[in-house]
Protein backbone atom coordinates (compact mmCIF):
# COMPACT_ATOMS: atom_id res chain seq x y z
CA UNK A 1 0.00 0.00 0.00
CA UNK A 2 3.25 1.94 0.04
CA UNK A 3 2.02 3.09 4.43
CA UNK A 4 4.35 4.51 6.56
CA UNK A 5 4.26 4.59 10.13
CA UNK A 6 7.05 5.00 12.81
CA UNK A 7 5.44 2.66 15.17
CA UNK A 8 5.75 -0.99 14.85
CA UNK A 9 2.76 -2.86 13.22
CA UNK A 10 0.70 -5.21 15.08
CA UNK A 11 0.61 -7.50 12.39
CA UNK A 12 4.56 -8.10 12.90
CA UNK A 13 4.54 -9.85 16.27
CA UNK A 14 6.31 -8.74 19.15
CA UNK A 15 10.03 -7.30 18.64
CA UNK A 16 12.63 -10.39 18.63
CA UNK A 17 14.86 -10.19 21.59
CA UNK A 18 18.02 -8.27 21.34
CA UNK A 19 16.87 -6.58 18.05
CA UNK A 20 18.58 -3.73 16.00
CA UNK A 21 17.46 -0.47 14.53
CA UNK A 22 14.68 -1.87 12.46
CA UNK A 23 11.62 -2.98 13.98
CA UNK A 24 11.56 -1.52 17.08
CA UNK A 25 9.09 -1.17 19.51
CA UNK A 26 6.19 -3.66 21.36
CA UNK A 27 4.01 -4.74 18.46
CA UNK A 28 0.72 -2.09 18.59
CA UNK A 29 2.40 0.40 20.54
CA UNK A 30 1.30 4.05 19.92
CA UNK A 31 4.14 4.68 23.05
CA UNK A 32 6.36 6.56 20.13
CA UNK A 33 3.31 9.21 19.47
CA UNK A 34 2.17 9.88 22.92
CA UNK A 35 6.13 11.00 23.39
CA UNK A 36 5.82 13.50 20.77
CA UNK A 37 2.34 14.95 21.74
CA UNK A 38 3.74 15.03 25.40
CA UNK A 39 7.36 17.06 24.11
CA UNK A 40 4.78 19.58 22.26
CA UNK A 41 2.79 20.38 25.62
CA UNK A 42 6.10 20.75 27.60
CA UNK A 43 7.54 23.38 24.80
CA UNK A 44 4.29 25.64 25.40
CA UNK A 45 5.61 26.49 29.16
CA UNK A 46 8.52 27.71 30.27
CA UNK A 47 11.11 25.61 32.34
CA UNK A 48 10.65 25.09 36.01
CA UNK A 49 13.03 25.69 38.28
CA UNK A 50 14.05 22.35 39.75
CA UNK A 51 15.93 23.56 42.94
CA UNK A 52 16.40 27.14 43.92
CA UNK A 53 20.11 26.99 43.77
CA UNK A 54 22.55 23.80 43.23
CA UNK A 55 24.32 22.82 45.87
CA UNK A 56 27.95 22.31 46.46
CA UNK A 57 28.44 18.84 46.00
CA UNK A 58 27.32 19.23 43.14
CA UNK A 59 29.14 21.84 41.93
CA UNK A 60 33.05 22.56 40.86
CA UNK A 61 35.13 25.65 41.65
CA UNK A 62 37.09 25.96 38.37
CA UNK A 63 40.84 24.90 38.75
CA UNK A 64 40.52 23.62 42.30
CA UNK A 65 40.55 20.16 41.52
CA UNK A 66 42.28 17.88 38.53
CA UNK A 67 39.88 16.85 36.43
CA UNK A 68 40.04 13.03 35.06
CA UNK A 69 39.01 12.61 31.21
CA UNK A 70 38.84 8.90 32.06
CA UNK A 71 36.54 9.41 35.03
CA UNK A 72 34.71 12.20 33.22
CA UNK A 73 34.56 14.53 37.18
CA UNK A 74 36.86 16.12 38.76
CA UNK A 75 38.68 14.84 41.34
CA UNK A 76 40.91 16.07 44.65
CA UNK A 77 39.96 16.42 48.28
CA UNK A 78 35.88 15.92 47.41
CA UNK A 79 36.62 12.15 45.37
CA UNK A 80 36.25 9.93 48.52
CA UNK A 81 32.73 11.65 49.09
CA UNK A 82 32.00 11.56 45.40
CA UNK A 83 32.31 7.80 45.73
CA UNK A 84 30.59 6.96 48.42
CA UNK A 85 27.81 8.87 47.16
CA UNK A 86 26.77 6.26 44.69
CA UNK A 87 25.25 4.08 47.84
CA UNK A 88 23.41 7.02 49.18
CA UNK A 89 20.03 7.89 47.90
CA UNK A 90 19.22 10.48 45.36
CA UNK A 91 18.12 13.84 47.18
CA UNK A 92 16.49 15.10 43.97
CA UNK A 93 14.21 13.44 41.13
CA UNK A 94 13.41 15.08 37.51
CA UNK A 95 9.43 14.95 36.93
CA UNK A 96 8.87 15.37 33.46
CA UNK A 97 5.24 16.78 34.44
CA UNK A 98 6.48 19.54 36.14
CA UNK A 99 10.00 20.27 35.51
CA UNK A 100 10.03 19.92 31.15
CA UNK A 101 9.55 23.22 29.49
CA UNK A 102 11.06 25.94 26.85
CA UNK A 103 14.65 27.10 27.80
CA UNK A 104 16.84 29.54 25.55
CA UNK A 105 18.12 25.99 23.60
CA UNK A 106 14.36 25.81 22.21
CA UNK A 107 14.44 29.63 21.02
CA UNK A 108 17.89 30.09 19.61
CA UNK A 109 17.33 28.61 15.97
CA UNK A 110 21.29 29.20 15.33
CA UNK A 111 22.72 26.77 17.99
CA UNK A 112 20.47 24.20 17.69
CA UNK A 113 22.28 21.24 16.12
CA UNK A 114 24.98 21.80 18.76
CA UNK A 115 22.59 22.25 22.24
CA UNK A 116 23.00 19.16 24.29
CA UNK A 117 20.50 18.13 26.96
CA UNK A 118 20.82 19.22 30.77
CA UNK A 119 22.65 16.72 32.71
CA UNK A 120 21.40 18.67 36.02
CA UNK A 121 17.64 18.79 34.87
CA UNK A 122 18.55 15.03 34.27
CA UNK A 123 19.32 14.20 38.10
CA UNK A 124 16.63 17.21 39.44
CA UNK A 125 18.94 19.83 40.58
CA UNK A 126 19.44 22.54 37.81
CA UNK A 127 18.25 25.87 39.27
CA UNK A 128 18.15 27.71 35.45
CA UNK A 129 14.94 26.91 34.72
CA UNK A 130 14.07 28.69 31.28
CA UNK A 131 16.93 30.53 31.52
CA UNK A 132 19.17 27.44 31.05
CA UNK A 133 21.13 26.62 27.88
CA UNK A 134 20.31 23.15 27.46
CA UNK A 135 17.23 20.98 26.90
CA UNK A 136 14.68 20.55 29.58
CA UNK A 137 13.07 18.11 28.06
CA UNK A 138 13.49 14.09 27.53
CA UNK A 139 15.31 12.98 24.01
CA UNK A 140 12.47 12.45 20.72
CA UNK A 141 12.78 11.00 17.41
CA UNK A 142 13.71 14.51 16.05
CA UNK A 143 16.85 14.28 17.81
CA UNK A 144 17.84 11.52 16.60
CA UNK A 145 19.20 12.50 13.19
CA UNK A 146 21.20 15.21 15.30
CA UNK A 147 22.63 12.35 17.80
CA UNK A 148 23.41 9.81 14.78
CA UNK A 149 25.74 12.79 13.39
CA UNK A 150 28.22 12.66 16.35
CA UNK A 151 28.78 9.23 18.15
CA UNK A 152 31.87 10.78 19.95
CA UNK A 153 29.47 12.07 22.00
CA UNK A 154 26.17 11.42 24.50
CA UNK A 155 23.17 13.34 24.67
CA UNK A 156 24.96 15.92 27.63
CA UNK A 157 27.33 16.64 25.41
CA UNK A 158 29.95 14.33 27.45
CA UNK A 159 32.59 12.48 25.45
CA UNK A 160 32.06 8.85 25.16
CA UNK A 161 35.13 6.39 24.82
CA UNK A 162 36.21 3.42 22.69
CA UNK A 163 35.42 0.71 25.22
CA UNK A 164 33.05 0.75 28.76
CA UNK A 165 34.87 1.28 31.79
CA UNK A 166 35.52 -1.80 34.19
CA UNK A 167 32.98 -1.21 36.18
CA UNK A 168 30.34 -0.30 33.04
CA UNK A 169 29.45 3.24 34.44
CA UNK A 170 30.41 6.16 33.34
CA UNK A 171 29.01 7.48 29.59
CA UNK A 172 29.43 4.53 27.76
CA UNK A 173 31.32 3.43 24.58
CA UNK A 174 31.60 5.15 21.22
CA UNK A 175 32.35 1.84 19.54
CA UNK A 176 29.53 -0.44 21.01
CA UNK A 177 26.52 1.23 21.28
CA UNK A 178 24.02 0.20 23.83
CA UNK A 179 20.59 0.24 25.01
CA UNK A 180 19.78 -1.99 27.54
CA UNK A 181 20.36 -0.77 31.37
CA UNK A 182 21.51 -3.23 33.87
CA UNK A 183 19.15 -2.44 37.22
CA UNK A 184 20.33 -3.55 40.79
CA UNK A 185 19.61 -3.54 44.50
CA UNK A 186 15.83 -4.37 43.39
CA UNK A 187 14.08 -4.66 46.69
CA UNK A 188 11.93 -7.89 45.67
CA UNK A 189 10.96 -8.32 49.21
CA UNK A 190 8.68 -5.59 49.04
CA UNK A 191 6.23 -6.00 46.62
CA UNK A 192 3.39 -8.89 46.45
CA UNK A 193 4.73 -10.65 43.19
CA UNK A 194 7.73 -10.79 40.34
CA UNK A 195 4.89 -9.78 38.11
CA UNK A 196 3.89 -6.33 40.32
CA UNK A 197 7.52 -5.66 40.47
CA UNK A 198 7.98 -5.76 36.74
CA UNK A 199 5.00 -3.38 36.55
CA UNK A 200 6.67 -0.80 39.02
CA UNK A 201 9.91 -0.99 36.48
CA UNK A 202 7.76 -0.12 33.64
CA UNK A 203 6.32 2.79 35.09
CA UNK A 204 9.27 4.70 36.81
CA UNK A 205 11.60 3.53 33.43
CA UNK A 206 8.51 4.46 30.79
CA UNK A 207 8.59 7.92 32.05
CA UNK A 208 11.62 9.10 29.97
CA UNK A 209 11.02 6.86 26.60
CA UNK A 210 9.63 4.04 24.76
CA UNK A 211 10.69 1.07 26.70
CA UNK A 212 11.30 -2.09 24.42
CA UNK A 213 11.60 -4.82 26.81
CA UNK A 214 12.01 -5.76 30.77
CA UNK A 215 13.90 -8.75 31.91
CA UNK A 216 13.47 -9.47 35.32
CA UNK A 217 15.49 -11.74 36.97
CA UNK A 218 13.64 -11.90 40.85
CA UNK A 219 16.14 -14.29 42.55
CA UNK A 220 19.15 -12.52 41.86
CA UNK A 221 17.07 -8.86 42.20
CA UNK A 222 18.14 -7.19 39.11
CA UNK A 223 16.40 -6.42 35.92
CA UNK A 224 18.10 -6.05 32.05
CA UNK A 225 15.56 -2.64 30.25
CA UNK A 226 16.01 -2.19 26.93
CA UNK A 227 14.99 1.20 25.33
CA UNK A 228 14.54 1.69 21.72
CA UNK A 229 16.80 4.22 21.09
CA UNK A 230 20.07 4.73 22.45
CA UNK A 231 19.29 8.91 23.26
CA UNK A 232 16.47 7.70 26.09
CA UNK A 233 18.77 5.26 27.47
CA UNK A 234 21.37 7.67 28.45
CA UNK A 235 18.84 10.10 29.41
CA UNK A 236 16.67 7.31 31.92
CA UNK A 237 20.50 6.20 33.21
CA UNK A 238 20.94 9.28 34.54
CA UNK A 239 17.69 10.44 36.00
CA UNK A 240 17.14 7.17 37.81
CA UNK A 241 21.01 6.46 39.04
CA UNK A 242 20.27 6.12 43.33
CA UNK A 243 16.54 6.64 42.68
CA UNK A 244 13.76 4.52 44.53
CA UNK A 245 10.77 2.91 42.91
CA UNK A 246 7.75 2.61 45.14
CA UNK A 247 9.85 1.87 48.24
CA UNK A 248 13.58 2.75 49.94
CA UNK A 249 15.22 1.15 47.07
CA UNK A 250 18.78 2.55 46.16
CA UNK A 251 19.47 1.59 42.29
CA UNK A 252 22.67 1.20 40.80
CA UNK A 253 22.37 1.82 37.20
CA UNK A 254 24.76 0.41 34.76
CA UNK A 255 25.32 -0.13 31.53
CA UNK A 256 24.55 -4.01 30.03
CA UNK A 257 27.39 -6.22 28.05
CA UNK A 258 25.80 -7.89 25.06
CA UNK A 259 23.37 -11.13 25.74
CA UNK A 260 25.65 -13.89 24.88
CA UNK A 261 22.71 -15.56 24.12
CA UNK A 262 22.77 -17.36 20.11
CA UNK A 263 19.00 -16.39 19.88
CA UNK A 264 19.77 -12.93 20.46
CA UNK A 265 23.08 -12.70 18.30
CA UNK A 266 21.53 -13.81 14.99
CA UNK A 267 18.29 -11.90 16.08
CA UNK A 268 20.27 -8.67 16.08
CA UNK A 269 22.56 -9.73 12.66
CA UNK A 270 18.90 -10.15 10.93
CA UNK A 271 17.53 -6.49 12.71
CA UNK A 272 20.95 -4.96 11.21
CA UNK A 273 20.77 -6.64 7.67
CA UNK A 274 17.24 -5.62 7.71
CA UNK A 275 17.50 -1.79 8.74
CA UNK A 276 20.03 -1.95 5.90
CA UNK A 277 17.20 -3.04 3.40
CA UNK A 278 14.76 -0.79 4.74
CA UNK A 279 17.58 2.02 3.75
CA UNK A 280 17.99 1.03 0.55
CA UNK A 281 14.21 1.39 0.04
CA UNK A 282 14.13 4.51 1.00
CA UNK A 283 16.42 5.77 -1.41
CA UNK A 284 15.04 4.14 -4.30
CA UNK A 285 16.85 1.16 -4.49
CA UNK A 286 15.16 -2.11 -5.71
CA UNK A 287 16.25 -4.58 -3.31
CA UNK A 288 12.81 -7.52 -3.72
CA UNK A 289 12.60 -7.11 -7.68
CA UNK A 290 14.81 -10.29 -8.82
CA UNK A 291 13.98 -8.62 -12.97
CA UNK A 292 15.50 -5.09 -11.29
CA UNK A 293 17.86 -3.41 -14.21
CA UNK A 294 20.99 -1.59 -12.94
CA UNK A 295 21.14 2.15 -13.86
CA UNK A 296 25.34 1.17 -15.54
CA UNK A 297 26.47 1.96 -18.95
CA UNK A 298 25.74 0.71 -22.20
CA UNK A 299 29.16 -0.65 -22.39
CA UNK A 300 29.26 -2.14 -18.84
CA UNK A 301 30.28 -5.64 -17.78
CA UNK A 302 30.69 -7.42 -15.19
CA UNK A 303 34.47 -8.23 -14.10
CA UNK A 304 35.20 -11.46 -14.00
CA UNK A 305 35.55 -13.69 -10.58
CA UNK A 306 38.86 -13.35 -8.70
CA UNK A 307 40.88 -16.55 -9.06
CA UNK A 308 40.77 -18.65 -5.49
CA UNK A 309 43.98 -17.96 -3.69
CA UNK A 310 47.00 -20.56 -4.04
CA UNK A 311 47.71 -23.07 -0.76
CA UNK A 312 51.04 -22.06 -1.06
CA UNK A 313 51.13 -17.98 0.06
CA UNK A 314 54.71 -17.50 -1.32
CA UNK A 315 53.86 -19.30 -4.49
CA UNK A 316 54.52 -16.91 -7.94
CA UNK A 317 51.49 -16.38 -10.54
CA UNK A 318 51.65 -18.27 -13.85
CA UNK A 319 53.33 -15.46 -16.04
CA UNK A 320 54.66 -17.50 -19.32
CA UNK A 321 51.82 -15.95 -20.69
CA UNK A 322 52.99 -13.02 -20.86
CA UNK A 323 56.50 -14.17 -22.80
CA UNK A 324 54.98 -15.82 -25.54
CA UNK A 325 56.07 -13.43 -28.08
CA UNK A 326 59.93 -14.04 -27.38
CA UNK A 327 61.23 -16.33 -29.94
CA UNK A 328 65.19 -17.24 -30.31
CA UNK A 329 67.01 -16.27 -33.79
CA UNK A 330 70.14 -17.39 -35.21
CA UNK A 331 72.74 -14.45 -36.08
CA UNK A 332 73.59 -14.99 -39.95
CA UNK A 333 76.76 -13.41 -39.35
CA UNK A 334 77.95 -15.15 -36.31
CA UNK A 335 75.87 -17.72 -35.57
CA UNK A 336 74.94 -16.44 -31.97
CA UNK A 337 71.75 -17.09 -30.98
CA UNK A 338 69.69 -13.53 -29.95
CA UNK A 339 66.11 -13.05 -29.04
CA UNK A 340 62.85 -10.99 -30.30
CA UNK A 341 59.76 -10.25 -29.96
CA UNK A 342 57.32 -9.98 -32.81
CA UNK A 343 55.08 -7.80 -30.63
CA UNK A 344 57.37 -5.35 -29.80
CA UNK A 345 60.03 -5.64 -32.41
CA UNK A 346 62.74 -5.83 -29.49
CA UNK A 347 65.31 -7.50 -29.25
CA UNK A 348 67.58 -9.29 -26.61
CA UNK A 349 71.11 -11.70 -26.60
CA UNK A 350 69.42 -12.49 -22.85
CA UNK A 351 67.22 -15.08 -22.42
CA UNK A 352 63.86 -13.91 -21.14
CA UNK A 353 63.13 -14.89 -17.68
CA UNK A 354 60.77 -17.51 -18.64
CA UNK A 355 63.28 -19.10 -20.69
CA UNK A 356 66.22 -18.81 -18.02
CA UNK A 357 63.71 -19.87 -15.56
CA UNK A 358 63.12 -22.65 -17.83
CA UNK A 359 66.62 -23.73 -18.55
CA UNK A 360 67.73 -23.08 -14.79
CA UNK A 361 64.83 -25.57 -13.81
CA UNK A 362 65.96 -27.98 -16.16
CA UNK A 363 69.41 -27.82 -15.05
CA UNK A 364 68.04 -28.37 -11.46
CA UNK A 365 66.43 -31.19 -12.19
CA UNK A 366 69.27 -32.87 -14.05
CA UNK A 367 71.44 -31.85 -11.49
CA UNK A 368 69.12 -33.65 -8.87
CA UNK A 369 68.32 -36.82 -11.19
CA UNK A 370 72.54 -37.33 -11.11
CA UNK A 371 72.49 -37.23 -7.26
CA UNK A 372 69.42 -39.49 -6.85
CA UNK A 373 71.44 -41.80 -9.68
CA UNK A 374 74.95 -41.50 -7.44
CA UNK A 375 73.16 -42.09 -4.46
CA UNK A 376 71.60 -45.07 -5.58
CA UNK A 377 74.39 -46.49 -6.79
CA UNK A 378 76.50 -45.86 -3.68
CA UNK A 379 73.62 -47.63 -1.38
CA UNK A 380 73.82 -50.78 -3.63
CA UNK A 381 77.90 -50.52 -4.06
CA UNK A 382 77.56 -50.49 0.38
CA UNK A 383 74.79 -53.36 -0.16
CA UNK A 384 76.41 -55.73 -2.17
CA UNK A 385 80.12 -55.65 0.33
CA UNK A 386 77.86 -55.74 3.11
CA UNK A 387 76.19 -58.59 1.70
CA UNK A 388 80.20 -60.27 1.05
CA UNK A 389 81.21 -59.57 3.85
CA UNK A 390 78.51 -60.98 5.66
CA UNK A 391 79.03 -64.11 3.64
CA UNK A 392 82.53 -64.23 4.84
CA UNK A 393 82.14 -63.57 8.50
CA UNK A 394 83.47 -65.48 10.48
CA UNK A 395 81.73 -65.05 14.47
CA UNK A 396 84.71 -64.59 16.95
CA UNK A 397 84.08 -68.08 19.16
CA UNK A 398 85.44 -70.35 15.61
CA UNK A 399 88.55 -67.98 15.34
CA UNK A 400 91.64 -69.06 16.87
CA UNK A 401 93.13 -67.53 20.02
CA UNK A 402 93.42 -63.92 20.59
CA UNK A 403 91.87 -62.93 17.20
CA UNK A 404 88.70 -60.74 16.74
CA UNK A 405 86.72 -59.42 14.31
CA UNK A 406 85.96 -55.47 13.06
CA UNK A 407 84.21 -52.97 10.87
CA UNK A 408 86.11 -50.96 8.35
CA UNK A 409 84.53 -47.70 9.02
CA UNK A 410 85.47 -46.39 5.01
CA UNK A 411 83.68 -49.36 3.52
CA UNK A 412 81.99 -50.91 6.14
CA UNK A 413 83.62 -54.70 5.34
CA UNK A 414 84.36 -57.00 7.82
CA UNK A 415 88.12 -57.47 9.11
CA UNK A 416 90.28 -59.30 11.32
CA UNK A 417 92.54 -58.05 14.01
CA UNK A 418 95.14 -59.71 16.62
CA UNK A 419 94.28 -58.34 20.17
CA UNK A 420 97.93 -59.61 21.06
CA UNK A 421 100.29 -58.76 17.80
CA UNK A 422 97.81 -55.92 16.61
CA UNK A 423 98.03 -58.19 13.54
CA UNK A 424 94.70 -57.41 11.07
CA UNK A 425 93.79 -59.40 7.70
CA UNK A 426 91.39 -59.27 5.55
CA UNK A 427 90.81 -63.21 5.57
CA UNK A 428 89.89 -65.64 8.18
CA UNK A 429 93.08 -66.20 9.84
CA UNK A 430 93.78 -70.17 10.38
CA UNK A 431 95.32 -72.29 13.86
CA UNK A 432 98.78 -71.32 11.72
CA UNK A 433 98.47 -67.72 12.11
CA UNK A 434 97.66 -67.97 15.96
CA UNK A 435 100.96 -70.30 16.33
């Protein structure tokens, strides 16, 4: 029917687990729209103020402390407390309801690709209000072309690095993108069922975007949320790092390592290979039409398949091809044999290097045929006087008194020798010989 719609059709199922950029969403959802509506409403009001100034800890006085580009914070006299506030609870919470509004990144029209979102109207503690530079709002799809323009950076404007720290906090990688929050310190104890606690996740987690999927894990307490886009997962990491749900929970908020899982590997290499067919659509590419005509020249054709690589890497290619036009002449005058070519008209009193190569190989192999033919006649010239002087031997107990027997080590033949007279022959000696 050639329809378009942003949200996932019903008619597709639920989302496979793990998926990619295409086909996002729960199956039905209208989630995406109500996002949108809400982000218009908050733009008709100004800002709120969130607190009525920010308080120290949560501030910086400018070259008082070394600050970490690893770490992304300063640090100095203030990092032991900065630590051990990830186990105390948040004192502040952003409520889209009554904090989101207009700030001076919605007016100014000139600086709008490069406004980031407010990392302090993130957590609940940016005392601007509409006066603030940054976006007091939660991250739509219109931002997304903006985002996908710069991966070297998160929605705050923070700069992201190649790989996740150790402990996966922090802003996350440039070269593995993620969406899917790892959620701890889940206080299953105090809610009536798994099922009510999944709920509770849904709610507090929906509030700043379209949640894909929840995977609760009750005996261990923690819980794997997917978002669909990348933007709100930064966004919900931040606002809900050492929040509480609907009791004294503390949360520790991290990023997720990939599912190992097979099901979800190949389920995300078929999400990927399909966004990358949905692209093509879009730009007019016939990608289903097996009859599809290329838009190449007249004169166009295909080149021809590469040749399968040789076993042997250090093998050379086949070039006698290229040598065929080098045929050997006799000189009239001298009798010397020269070469040309009848391509080129050139001419040579080498030998091409086919021809050397040739005549050097041949050489080689006559040179290796007279070795195998020495060698074989050395092994039967040692055979056959091994073979004698076998015949001839004599053992050492029928030989008379004090004589012995040898092996020449030149031709390895049996000898005699007199242990007494250092008398040696190359016959049996007789009872004469020992007299």
């Amino acid at each position: 029917t050639g329809e378009t719609q942003w949200e996932r059709p019903l008619s597709m199922g639920p989302t496979p687990h793990a998926s990619g950029w295409f086909g996002r969403g729960a199956a039905g959802s209208t989630a995406g729209a109500s996002y949108e509506r809400n982000n218009e409403q908050y733009l008709k009001r100004p800002a709120r103020k969130q607190v009525e100034y920010m308080a120290s800890k949560h501030t910086i006085l400018e070259n008082a402390y070394e600050y970490n580009i690893w770490y992304g914070r300063h640090v100095g006299g203030d990092f032991d407390a900065v630590k051990n506030d990830q186990n105390e609870p948040a004192e502040t919470r952003c409520v889209l309801a009554k904090d989101a509004g207009m700030t001076k990144a919605d007016k100014s029209t000139r600086n709008y690709g490069q406004t980031n979102f407010c990392l302090f109207f993130a957590r609940g503690t940016c005392a601007m209000g509409k006066e603030c530079r940054y976006f007091h709002r939660i991250p739509v799809r219109t931002d997304l072309e903006r985002f996908a323009k710069d991966e070297a950076h998160d929605i705050f404007g923070r700069e992201r690095h190649r790989d996740f720290k150790d402990d996966m906090t922090g802003v996350g990688a440039m070269t593995k993108p993620c969406r899917t929050l790892f959620v701890g310190n889940l206080v299953k104890s105090e809610y009536a069922s798994p099922r009510e606690l999944e709920e509770v996740l849904w709610r507090h987690f929906g509030e700043w975007g379209e949640v894909e999927n929840i995977n609760l894990i009750s005996r261990l307490s923690i819980a794997f949320i997917r978002f669909r886009f990348r933007s709100t997962a930064e966004f919900a990491k931040e606002a809900m790092s050492n929040q509480a749900l609907d009791h004294n929970e503390i949360l520790n908020i991290r990023w997720a390592h990939e599912d190992p899982n097979p099901v979800a590997t190949d389920a995300a290499v078929r999400a990927d290979a399909d966004a990358l067919v949905e692209l093509l659509q879009k730009r007019g590419v016939a990608v289903n039409d097996k009859n599809a005509e290329f838009d190449t020249p007249a004169d166009y054709h295909l080149p021809p398949n590469k040749k399968p690589r040789l076993d042997d890497h250090h093998a050379y290619p086949d070039t006698d091809a290229q040598y065929n036009d080098w045929q050997p002449v006799v000189d009239q005058a001298t009798g010397d044999t020269y070469w040309w070519n009848k391509s080129t008209d050139q001419t040579s009193r080498d030998a091409p290097a086919h021809v050397a190569n040739a005549n050097a190989d041949r050489a080689l192999a006559a040179l290796d045929a007279a070795d195998r033919v020495a060698a074989a006649a050395t092994n039967k010239a040692a055979a056959n006087s091994l073979q004698k002087s076998t015949e001839n031997y004599t053992p050492s107990s029928s030989l008379p008194a004090g004589w012995a027997t040898a092996h020449d080590t030149t031709n390895g033949q049996i000898y005699y020798y007199n242990t007494l007279t250092n008398q040696t022959s190359w016959q049996v000696p007789s009872l004469s010989c020992s007299d």
